[in-house]
Protein backbone atom coordinates (compact mmCIF):
# COMPACT_ATOMS: atom_id res chain seq x y z
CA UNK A 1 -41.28 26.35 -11.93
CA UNK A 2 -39.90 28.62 -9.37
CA UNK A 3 -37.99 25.91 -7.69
CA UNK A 4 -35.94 25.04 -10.74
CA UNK A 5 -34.90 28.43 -11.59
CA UNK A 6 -33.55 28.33 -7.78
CA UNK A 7 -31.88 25.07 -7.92
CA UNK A 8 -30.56 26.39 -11.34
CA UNK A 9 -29.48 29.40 -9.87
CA UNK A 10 -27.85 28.01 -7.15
CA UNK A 11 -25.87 24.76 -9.25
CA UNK A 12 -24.72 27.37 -11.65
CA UNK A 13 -22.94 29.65 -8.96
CA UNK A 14 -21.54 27.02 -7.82
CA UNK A 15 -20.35 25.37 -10.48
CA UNK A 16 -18.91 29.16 -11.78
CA UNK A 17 -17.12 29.38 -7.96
CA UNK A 18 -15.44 25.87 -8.96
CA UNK A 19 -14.32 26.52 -12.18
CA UNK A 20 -12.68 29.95 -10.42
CA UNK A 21 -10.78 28.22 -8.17
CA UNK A 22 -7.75 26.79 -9.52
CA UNK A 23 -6.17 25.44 -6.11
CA UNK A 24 -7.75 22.47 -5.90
CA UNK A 25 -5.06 20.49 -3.51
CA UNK A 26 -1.95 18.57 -3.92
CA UNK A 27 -1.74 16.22 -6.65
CA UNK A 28 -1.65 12.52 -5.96
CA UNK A 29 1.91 11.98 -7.14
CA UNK A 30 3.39 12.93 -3.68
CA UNK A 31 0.89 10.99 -2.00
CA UNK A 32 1.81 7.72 -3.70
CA UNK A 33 5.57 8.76 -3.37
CA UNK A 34 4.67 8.74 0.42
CA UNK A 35 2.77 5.62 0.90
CA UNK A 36 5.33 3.85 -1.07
CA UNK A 37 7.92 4.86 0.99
CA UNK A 38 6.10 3.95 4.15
CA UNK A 39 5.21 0.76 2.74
CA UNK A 40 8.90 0.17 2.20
CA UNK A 41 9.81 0.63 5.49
CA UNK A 42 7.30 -1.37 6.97
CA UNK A 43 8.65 -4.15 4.88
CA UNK A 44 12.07 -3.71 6.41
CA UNK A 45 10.99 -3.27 10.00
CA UNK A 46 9.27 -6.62 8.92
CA UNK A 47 12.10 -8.66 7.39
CA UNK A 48 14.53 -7.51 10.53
CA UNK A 49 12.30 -8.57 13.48
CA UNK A 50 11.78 -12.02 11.31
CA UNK A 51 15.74 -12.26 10.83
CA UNK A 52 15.73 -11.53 14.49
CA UNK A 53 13.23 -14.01 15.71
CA UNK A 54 14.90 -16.75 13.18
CA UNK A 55 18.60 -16.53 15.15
CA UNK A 56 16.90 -16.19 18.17
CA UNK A 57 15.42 -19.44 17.64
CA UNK A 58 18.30 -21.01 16.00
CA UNK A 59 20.18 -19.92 18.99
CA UNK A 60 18.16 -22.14 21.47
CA UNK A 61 19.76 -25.94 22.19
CA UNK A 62 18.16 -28.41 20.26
CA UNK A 63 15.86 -26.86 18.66
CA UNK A 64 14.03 -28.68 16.18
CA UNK A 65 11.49 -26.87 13.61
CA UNK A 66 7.86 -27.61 14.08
């Protein structure tokens, strides 16, 4: 019996220290704002290097598409 009062004990300190402490991090809000953005940017970086790669090849004499 004396090792549940302890575990009590100890789960309802902690749980007491959590409900005290009301910084708990950053929402997620900025961090979707973020990866959205990055995603974004990938998907330019993307589309230019394949707009690239596409004249590139069109530039080359008689070229014919596989």
């Amino acid at each position: 019996m004396r090792l549940y009062t302890h575990l009590y004990a100890a789960v309802s300190s902690r749980l007491a220290e959590l409900r005290r402490d009301t910084e708990r991090g950053d929402s997620p809000v900025p961090t979707a704002v973020i990866i959205f953005g990055l995603v974004a940017v990938a998907m330019a970086v993307t589309a230019a290097a394949l707009l690239k790669a596409n004249n590139w090849m069109n530039a080359i004499p008689d070229n014919t598409k596989p």
